[in-house]
Protein backbone atom coordinates (compact mmCIF):
# COMPACT_ATOMS: atom_id res chain seq x y z
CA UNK A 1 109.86 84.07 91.13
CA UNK A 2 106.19 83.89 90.63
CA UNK A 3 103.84 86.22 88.56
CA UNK A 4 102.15 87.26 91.83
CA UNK A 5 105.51 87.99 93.39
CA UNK A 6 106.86 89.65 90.01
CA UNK A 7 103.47 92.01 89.89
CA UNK A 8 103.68 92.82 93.82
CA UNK A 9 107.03 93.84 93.48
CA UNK A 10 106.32 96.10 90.59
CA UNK A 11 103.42 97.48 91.95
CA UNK A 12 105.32 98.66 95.12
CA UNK A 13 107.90 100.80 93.61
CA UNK A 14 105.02 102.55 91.27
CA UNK A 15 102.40 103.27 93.61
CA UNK A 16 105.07 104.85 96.47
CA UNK A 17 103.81 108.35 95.55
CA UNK A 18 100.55 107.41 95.75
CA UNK A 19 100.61 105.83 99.18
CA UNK A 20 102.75 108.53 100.20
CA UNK A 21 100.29 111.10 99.57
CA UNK A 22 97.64 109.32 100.75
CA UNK A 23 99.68 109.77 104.40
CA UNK A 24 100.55 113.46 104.07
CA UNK A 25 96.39 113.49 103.15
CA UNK A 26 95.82 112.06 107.21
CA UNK A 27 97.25 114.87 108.64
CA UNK A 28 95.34 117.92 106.66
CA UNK A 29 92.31 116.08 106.87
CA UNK A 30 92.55 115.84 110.66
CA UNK A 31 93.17 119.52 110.78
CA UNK A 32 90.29 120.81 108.77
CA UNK A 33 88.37 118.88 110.76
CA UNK A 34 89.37 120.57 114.05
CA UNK A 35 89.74 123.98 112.76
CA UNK A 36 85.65 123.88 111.78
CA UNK A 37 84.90 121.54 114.66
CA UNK A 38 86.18 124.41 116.85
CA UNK A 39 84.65 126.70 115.03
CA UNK A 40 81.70 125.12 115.09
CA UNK A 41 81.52 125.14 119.01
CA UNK A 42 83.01 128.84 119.08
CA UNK A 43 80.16 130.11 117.04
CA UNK A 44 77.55 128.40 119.44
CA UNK A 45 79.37 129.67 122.59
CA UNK A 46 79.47 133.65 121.62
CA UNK A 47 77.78 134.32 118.07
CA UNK A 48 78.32 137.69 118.50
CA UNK A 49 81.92 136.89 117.44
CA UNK A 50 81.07 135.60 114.18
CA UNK A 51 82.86 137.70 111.66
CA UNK A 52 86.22 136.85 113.65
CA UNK A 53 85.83 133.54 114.16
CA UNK A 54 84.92 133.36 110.62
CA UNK A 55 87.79 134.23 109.62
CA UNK A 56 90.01 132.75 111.70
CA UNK A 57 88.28 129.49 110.20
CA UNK A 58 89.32 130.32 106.78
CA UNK A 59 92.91 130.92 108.04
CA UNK A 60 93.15 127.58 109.55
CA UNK A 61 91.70 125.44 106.75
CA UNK A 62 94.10 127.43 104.01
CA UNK A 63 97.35 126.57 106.21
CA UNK A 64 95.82 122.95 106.62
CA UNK A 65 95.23 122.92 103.01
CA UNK A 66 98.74 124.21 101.74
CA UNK A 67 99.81 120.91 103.71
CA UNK A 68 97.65 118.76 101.40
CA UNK A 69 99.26 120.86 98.45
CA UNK A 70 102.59 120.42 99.70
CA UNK A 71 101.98 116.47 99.86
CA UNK A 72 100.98 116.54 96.21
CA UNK A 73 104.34 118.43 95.49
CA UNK A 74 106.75 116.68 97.14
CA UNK A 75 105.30 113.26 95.68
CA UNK A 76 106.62 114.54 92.24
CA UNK A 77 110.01 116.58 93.28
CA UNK A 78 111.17 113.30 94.84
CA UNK A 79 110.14 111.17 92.29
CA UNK A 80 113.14 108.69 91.15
C-alpha cells in the first residue's frame, strides 16, 4: 500500500464526524434561511403584524437551531 493510500485511509475514519456534521449543518442552514426569508416577505405584506411575526421568527430559527445542536451531539455519542 502506498503512503497516499495509507494517509487517505486514515483520514477517512477520523474526519467521519466532521463530514457528518457538516451534513446535519445543510439542513438547519436551509431552514433559517426560510424561516427569515418568510419572514422577511410577511413583514412587507402586513407590517402591522410585526410583533407576531417576530416572534414566530424566533421560534422557527431556535427549532432550526436545536437541529444544528443536535448534529454536534450525536457526532460525539456515536463516536467509536
Amino acid at each position: 500500500m502506498s503512503a497516499l493510500q495509507s494517509l487517505a485511509a486514515e483520514g477517512v475514519t477520523g474526519n467521519l464526524g466532521s463530514i457528518g456534521y457538516g451534513l446535519a449543518a445543510i439542513g438547519p442552514g436551509i431552514g433559517v434561511g426560510i424561516v427569515f426569508g418568510n419572514g422577511t416577505q410577511a413583514l412587507a405584506r402586513q407590517p402591522e403584524a410585526a410583533g407576531l411575526i417576530r416572534q414566530n421568527q424566533i421560534l422557527g430559527f431556535a427549532f432550526c437551531e436545536a437541529l444544528a445542536l443536535i448534529g454536534i451531539v450525536m457526532g460525539f455519542v456515536f463516536k467509536s
